[in-house]
C-alpha atoms as a PDB file:
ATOM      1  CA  UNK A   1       0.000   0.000   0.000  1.00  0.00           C
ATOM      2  CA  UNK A   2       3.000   2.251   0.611  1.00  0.00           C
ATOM      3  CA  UNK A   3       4.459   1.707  -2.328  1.00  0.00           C
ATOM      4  CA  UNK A   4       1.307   2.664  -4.585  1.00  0.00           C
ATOM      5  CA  UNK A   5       0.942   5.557  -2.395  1.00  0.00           C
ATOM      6  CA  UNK A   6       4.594   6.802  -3.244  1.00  0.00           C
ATOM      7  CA  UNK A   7       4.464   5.968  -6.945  1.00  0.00           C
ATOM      8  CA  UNK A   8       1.406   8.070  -6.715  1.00  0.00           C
ATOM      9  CA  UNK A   9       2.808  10.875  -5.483  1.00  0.00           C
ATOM     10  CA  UNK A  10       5.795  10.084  -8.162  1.00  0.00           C
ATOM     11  CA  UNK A  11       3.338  10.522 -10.836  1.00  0.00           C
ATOM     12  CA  UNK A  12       1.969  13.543  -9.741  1.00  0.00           C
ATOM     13  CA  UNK A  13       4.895  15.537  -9.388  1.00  0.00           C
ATOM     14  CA  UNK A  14       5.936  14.450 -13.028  1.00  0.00           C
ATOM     15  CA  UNK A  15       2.839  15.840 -14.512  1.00  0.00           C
ATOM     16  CA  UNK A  16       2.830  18.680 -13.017  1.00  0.00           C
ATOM     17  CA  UNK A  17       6.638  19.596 -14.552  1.00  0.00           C
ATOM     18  CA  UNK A  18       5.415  18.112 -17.807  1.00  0.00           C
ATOM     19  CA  UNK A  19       2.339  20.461 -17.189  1.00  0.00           C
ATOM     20  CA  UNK A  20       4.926  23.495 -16.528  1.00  0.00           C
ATOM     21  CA  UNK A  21       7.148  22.054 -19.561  1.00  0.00           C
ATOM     22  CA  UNK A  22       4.315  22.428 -21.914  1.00  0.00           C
ATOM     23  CA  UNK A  23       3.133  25.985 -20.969  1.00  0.00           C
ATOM     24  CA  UNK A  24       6.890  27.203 -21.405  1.00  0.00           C
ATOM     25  CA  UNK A  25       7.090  25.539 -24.540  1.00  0.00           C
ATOM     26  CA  UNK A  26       3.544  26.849 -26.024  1.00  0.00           C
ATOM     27  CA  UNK A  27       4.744  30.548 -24.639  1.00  0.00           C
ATOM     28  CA  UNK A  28       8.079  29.967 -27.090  1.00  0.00           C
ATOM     29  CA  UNK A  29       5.878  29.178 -29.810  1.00  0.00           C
ATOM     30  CA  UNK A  30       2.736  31.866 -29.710  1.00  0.00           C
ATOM     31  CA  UNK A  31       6.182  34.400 -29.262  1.00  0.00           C
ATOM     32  CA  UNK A  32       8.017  33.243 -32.495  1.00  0.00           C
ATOM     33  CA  UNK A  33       4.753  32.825 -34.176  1.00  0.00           C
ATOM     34  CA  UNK A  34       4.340  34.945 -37.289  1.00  0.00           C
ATOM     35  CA  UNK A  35       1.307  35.520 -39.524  1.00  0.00           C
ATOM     36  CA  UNK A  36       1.019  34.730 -42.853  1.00  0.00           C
ATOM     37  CA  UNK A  37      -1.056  36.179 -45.238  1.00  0.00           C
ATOM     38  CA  UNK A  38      -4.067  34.021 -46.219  1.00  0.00           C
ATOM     39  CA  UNK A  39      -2.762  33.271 -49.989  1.00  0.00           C
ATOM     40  CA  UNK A  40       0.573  32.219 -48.990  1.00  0.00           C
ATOM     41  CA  UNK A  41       1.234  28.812 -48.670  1.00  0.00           C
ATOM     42  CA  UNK A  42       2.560  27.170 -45.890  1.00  0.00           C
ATOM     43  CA  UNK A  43       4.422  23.752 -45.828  1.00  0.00           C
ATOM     44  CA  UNK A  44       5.804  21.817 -43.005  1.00  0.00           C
ATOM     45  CA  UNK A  45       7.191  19.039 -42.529  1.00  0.00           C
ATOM     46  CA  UNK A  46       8.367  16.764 -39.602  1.00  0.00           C
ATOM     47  CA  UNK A  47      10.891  13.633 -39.503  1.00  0.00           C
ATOM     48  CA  UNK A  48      12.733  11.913 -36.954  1.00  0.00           C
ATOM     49  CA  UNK A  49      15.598  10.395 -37.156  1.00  0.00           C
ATOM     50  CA  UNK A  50      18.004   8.532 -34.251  1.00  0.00           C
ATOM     51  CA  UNK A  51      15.631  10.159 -31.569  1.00  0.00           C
ATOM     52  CA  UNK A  52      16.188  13.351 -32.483  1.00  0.00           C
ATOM     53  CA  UNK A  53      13.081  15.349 -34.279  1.00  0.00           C
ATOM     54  CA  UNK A  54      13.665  17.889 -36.939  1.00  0.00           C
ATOM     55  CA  UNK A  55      10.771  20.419 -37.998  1.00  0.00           C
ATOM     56  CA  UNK A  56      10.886  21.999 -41.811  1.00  0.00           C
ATOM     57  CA  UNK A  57       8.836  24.792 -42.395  1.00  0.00           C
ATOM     58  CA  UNK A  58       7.966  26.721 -46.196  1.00  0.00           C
ATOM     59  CA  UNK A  59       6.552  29.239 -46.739  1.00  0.00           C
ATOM     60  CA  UNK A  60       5.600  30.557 -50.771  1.00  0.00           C
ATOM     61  CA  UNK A  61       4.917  33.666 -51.220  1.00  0.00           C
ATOM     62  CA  UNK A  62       2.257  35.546 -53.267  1.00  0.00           C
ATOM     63  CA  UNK A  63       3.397  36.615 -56.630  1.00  0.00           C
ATOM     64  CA  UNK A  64       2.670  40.208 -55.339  1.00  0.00           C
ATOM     65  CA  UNK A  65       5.444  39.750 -52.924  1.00  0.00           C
ATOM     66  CA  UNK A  66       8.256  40.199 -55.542  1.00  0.00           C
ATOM     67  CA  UNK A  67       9.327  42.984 -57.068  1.00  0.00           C
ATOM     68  CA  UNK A  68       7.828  44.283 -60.437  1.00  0.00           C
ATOM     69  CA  UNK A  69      10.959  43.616 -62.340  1.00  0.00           C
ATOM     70  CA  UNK A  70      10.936  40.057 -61.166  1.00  0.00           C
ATOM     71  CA  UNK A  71       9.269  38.521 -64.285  1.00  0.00           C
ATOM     72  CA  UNK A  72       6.651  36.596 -61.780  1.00  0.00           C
ATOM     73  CA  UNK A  73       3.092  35.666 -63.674  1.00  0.00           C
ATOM     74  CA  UNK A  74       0.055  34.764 -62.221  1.00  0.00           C
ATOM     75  CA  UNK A  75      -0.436  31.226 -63.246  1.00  0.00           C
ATOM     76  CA  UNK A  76      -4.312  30.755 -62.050  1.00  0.00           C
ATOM     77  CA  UNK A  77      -5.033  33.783 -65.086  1.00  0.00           C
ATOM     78  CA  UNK A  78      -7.115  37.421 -64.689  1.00  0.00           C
ATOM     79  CA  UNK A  79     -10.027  36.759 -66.191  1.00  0.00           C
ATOM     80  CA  UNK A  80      -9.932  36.503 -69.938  1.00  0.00           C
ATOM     81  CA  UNK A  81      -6.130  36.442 -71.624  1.00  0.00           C
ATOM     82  CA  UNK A  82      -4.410  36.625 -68.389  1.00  0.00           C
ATOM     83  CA  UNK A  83      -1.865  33.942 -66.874  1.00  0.00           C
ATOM     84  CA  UNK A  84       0.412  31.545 -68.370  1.00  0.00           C
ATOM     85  CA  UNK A  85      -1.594  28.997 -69.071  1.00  0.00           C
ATOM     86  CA  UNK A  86      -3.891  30.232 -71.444  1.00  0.00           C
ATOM     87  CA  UNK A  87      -5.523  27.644 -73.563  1.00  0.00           C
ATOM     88  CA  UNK A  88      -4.689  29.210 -77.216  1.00  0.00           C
ATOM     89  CA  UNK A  89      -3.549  28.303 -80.369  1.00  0.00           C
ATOM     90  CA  UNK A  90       0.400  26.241 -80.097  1.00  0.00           C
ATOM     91  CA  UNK A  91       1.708  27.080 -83.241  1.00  0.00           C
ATOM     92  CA  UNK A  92       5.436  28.001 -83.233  1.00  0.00           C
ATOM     93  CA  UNK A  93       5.491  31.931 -84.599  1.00  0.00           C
ATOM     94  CA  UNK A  94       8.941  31.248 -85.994  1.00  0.00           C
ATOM     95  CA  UNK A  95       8.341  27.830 -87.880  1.00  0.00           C
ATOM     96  CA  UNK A  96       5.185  27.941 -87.940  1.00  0.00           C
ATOM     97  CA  UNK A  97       4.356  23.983 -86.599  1.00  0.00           C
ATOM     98  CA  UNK A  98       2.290  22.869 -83.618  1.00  0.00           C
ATOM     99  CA  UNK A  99       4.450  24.082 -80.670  1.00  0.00           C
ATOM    100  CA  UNK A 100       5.212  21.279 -78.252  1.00  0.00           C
ATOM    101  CA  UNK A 101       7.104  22.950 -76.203  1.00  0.00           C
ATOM    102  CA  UNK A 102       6.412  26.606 -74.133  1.00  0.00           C
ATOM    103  CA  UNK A 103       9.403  29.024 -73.108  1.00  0.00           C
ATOM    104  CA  UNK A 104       9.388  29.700 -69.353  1.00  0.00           C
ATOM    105  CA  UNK A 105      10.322  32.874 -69.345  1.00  0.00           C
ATOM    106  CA  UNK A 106       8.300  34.498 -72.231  1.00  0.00           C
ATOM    107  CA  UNK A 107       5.492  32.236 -72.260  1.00  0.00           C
ATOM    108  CA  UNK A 108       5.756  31.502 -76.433  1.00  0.00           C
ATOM    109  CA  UNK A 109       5.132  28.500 -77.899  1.00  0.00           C
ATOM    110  CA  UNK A 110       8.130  27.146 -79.725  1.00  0.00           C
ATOM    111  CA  UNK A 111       8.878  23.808 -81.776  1.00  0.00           C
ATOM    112  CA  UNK A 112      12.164  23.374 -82.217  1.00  0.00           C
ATOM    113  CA  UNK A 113      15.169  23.987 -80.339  1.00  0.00           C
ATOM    114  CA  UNK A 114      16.328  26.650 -83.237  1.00  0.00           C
ATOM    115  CA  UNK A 115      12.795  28.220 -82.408  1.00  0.00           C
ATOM    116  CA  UNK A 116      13.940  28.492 -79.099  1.00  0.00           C
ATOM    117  CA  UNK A 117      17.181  30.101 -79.207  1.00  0.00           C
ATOM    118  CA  UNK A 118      15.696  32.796 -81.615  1.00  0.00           C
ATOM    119  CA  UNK A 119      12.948  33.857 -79.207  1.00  0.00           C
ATOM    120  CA  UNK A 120      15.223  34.326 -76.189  1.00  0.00           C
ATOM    121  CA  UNK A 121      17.527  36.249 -78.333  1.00  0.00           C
ATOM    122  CA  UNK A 122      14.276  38.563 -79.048  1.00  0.00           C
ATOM    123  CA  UNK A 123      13.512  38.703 -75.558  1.00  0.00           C
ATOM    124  CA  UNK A 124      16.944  39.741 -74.278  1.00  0.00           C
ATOM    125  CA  UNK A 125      17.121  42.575 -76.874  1.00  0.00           C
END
């Protein structure tokens, strides 16, 4: 009976410093907290490895969060025209064939690799 009495009291004490453990921790997180806007998007990711835990965390920014000179397109599209995906025609403007292929940075179709090095020399003009 003495013994369950003292691992009772044991017990007790331990939650109460994991109790007192917690709160500091939870204060160390609300403080470092920071908000994010409702469009970013937020990615973590946890793993554990030899007992030891390590938390990722990534954050993506809006596209309005880079500068203007940036080059950044909105990729959902504005309405009618807008974005980089816009279903269109995918003819090459420089060979005139179906365009497999679209350039990253200028959004053109292109079909050939010689198509390709033709429009970036355009673009950087």
């Amino acid at each position: 009976m003495q013994e369950a009495a003292f691992t009772e009291l044991i017990n007790t004490r331990s939650l109460e410093q994991q109790k007192i453990e917690e709160d500091l921790r939870m204060k160390e997180i609300l403080g470092k907290r920071q908000s994010f806007k409702p469009d970013e998007k937020v990615f973590k990711y946890k793993q554990s490895i030899l007992q030891r835990e390590f938390l990722s965390q990534y954050v993506f920014p809006t596209v309005n969060h880079y500068p203007k000179g940036f080059n950044t397109r909105d990729m959902r599209g504005e309405g009618e025209g807008g974005g980089a995906l816009s279903k269109g025609p995918k003819t090459c403007p420089i060979t005139g064939l179906h365009a497999k292929y679209r350039d990253p940075l200028t959004g053109t179709p292109y079909a050939t690799k010689e198509a390709f090095k033709i429009i970036r020399e355009r673009f950087f003009q």
